[in-house]
Protein backbone atom coordinates (compact mmCIF):
# COMPACT_ATOMS: atom_id res chain seq x y z
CA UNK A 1 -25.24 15.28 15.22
CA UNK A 2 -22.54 16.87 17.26
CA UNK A 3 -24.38 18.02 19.88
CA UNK A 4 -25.58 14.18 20.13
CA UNK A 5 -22.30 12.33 20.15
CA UNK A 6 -20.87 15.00 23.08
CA UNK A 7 -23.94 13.63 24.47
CA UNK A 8 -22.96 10.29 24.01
CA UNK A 9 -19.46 11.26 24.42
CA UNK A 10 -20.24 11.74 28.21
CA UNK A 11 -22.84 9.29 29.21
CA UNK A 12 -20.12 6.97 28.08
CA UNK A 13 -17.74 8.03 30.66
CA UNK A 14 -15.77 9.79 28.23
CA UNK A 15 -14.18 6.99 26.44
CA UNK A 16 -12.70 7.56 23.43
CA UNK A 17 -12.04 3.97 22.47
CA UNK A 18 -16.43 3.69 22.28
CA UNK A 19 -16.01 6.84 20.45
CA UNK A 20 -13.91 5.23 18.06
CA UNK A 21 -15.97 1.81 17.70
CA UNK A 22 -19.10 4.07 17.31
CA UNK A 23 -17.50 5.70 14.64
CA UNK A 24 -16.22 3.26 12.43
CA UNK A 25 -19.19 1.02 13.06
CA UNK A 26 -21.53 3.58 11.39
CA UNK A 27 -23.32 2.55 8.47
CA UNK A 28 -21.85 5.77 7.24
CA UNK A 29 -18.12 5.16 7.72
CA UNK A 30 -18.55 1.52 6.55
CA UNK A 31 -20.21 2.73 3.24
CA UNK A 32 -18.61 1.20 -0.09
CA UNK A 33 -17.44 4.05 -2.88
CA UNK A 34 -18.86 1.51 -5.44
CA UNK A 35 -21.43 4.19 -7.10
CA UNK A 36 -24.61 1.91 -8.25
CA UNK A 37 -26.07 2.01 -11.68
CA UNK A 38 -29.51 3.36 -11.68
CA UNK A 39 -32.53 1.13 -10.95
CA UNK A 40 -35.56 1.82 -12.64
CA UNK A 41 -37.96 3.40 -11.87
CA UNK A 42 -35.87 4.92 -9.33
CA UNK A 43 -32.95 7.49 -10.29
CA UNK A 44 -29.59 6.06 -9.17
CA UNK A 45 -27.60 7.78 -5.74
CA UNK A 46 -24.98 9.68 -8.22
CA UNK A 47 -27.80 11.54 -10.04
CA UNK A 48 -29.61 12.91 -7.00
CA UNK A 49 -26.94 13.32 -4.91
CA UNK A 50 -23.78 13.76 -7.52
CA UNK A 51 -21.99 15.91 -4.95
CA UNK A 52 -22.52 13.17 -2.47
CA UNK A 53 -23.73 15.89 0.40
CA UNK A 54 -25.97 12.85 2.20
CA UNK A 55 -22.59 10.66 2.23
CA UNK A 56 -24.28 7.59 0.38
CA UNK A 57 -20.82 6.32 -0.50
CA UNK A 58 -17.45 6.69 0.86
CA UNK A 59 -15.40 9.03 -0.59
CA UNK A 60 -12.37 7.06 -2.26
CA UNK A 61 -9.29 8.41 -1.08
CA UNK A 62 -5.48 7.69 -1.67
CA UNK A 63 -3.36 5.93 1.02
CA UNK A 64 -1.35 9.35 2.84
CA UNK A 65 2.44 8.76 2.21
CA UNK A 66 3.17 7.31 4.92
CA UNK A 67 0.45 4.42 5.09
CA UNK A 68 1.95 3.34 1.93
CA UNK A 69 5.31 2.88 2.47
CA UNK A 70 3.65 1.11 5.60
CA UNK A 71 1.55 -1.01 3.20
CA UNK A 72 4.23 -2.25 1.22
CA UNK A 73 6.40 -3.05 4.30
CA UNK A 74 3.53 -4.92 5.47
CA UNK A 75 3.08 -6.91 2.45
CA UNK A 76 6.62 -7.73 2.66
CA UNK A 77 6.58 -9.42 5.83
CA UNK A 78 9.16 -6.70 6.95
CA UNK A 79 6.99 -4.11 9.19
CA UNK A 80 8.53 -3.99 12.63
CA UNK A 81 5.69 -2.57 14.81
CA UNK A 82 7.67 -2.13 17.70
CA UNK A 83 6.12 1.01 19.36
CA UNK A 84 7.83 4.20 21.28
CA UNK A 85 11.48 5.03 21.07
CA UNK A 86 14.15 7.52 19.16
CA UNK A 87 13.51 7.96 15.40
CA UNK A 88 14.77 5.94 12.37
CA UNK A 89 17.14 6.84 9.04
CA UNK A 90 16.35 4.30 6.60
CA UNK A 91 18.37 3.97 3.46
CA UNK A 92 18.27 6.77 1.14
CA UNK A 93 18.33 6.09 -2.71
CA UNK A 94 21.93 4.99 -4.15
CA UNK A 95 22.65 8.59 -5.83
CA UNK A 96 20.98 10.88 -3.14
CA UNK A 97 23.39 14.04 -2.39
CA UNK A 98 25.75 13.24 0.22
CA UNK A 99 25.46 16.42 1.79
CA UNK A 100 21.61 16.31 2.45
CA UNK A 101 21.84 12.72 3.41
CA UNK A 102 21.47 11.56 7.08
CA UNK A 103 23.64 8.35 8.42
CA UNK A 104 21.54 5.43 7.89
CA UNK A 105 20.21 3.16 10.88
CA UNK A 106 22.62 0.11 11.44
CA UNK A 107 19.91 -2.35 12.31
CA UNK A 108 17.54 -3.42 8.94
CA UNK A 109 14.79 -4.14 11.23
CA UNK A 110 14.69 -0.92 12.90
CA UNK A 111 14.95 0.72 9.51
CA UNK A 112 11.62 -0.82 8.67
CA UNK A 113 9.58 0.81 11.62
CA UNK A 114 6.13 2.26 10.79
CA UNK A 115 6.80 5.07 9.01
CA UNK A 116 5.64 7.51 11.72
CA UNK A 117 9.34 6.81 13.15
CA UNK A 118 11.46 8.30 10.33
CA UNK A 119 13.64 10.85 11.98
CA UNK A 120 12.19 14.29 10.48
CA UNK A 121 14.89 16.20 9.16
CA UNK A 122 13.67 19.97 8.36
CA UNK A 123 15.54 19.92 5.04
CA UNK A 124 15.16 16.32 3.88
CA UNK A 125 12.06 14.69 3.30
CA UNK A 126 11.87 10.84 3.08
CA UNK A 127 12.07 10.79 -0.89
CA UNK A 128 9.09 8.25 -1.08
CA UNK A 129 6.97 10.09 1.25
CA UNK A 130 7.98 13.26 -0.62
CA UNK A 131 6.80 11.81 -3.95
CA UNK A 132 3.01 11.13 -2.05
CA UNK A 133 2.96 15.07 -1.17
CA UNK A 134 4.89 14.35 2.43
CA UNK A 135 4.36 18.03 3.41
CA UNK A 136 7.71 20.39 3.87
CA UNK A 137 8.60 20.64 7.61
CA UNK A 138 9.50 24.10 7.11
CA UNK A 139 6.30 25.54 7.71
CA UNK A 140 2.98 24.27 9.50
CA UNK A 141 0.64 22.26 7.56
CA UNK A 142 -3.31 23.10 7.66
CA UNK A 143 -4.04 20.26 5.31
CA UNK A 144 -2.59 17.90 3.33
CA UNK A 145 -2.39 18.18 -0.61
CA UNK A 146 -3.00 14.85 -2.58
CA UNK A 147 -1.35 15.09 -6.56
CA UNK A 148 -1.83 12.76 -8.85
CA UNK A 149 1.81 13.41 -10.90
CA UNK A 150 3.75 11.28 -13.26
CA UNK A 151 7.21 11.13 -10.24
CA UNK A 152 4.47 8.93 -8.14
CA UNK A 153 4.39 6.10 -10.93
CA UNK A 154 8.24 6.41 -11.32
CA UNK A 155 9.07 6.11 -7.77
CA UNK A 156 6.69 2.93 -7.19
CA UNK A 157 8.14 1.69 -10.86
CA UNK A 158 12.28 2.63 -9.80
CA UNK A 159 12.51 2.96 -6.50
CA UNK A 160 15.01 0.67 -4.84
CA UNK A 161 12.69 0.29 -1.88
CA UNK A 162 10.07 -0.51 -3.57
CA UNK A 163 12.02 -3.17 -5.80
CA UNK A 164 13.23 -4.66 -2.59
CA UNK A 165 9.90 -4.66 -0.84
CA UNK A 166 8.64 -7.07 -4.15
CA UNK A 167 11.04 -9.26 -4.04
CA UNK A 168 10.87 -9.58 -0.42
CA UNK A 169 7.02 -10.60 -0.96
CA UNK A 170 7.55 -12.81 -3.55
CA UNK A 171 9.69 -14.71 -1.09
CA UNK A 172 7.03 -14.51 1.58
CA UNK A 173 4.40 -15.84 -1.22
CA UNK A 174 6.50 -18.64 -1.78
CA UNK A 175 7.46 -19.69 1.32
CA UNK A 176 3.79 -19.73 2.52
CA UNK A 177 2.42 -21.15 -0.66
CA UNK A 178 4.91 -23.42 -2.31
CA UNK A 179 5.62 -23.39 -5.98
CA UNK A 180 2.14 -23.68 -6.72
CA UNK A 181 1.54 -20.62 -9.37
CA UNK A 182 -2.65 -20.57 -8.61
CA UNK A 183 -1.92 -20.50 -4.53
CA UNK A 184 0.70 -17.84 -5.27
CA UNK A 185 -1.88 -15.47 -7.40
CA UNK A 186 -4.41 -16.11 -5.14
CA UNK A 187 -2.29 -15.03 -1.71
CA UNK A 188 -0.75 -12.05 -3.30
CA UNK A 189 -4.28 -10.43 -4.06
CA UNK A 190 -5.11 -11.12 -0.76
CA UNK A 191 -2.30 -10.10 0.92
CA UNK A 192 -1.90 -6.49 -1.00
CA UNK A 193 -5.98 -6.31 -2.10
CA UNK A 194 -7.73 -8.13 1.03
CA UNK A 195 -9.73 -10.10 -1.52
CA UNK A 196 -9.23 -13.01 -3.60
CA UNK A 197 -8.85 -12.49 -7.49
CA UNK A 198 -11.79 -13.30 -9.75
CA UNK A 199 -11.11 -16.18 -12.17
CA UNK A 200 -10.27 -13.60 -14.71
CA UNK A 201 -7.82 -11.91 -12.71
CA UNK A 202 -6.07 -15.36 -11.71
CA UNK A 203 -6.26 -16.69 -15.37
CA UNK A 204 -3.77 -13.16 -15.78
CA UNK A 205 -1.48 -13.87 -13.36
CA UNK A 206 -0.73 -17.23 -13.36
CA UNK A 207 -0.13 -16.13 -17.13
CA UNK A 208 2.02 -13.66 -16.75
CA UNK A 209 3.93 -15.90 -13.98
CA UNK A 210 4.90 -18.38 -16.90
CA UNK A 211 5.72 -15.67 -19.40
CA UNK A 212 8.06 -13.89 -17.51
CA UNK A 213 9.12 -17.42 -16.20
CA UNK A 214 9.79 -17.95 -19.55
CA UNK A 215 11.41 -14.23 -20.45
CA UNK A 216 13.89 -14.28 -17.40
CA UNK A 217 15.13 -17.95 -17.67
CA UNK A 218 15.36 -19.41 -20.90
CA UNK A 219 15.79 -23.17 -21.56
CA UNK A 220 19.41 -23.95 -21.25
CA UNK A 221 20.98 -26.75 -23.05
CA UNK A 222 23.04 -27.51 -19.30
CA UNK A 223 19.63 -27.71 -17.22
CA UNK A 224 17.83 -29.32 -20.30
CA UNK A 225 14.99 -26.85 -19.62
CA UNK A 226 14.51 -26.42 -15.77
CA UNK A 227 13.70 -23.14 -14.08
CA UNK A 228 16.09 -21.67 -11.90
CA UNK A 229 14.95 -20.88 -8.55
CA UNK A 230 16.54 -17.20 -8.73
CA UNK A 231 14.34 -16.95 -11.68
CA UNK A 232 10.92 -18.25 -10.15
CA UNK A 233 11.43 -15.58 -7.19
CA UNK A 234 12.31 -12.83 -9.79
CA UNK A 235 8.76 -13.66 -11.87
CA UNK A 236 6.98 -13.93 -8.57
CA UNK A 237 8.66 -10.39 -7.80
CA UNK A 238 7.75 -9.03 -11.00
CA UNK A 239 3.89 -9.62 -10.65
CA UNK A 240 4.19 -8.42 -6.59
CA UNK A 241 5.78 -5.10 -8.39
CA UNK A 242 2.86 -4.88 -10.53
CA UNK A 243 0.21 -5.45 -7.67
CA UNK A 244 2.40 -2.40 -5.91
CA UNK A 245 1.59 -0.09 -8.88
CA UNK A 246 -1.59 -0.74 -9.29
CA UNK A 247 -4.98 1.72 -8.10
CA UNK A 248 -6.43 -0.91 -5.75
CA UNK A 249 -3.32 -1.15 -3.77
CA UNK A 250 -3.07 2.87 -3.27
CA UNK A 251 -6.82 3.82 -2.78
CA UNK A 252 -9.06 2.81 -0.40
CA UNK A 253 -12.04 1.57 -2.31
């Protein structure tokens, strides 16, 4: 196979961008990591081949640290793509130690560059990143380690950034799909998931739009029973947050 694509490699004129489309265009890259149940009389893929040596499904794989701070940016609305130039400080978390901390880019939108633009500072690692196993810059790195540990779920459940990313695509939800609570359920899933939701799955969250519609913004005797904006963003915001912490958002299926 190697031998084949240098082959290939050349008689293209050495052009890595057809090296790339050949790639990703292979039946084999483009292979689901839904494992199918057997079908008689034939034994199913994960039985012959459990260690999946022949690659008959694509390995499912975590988002790297810094695709996911990326992800949720891009959810957001807020990603600046803007390419080249000096690296960023974005904000550090309220009670971070004010001797490790770095000075914080001025400019929000330049604070929201991809995250391959985060100024690397030897001794301080991005503390999102550092949660996803962001590897320490004091040594080399061979390969990345990928932990599954309880500080991931607390940062994407805590984490200011993360707070403020879900309420800043809630706003983007509603904006682009009114106050309509099926057209909101159905954009967020394909926003964060690249899918619609099953009925199922929109039954839920237009559900748990009007409970926590209900839980954050009581009936008032002064509004005889309207809904506050502020609280129709935060509900919005809520189910974003739980879209953010979910395994579909952070592994590629």
């Amino acid at each position: 196979l190697l031998d084949w694509l240098a082959a290939e490699f050349v008689a293209s004129g050495w052009s890595v961008k057809h090296m790339h489309r050949l790639l990703v265009d292979s039946a084999a890259y483009r292979q689901s990591t839904y494992r199918r149940a057997a079908t008689e009389p034939l034994p199913s893929a994960a039985e012959f081949d459990p260690d999946n040596r022949l690659y008959w499904s694509y390995p499912r794989r975590r988002l790297s640290a810094e695709q996911i701070r990326d992800s949720l940016l891009a959810s957001a609305g807020l990603l600046n793509s803007q390419m080249y130039g000096p690296g960023v400080r974005p904000a550090l978390p309220p009670n971070f130690s004010a001797r490790e901390a770095w000075k914080v880019t001025e400019q929000p939108a330049q604070r929201n560059r991809r995250s391959v633009y985060i100024y690397a500072k030897r001794n301080l690692r991005y503390p999102l990143l550092e949660a996803f196993d962001f590897p320490d810059m004091h040594e080399s790195c061979a390969a990345r380690a990928e932990t599954t540990i309880a500080p991931q779920a607390l940062m994407l459940l805590n984490s200011q950034f993360v707070l403020e990313s879900a309420d800043a695509f809630a706003r983007r939800l509603i904006a682009e799909s009114g106050s309509s609570s099926d057209a909101i359920v159905r954009a967020a899933y394909l926003t964060a998931f690249g899918r619609t939701p099953d009925p199922e799955e929109l039954a839920t969250g237009v559900e748990f739009l009007r409970t926590q519609l209900d839980a954050i913004d009581a009936p008032r005797s002064d509004t005889a029973g309207s809904k506050d904006e502020a609280a129709f963003v935060a509900s919005v915001g809520d189910l974003c947050h739980v879209l953010f912490n979910s395994n579909e958002f952070l592994y590629l299926e």
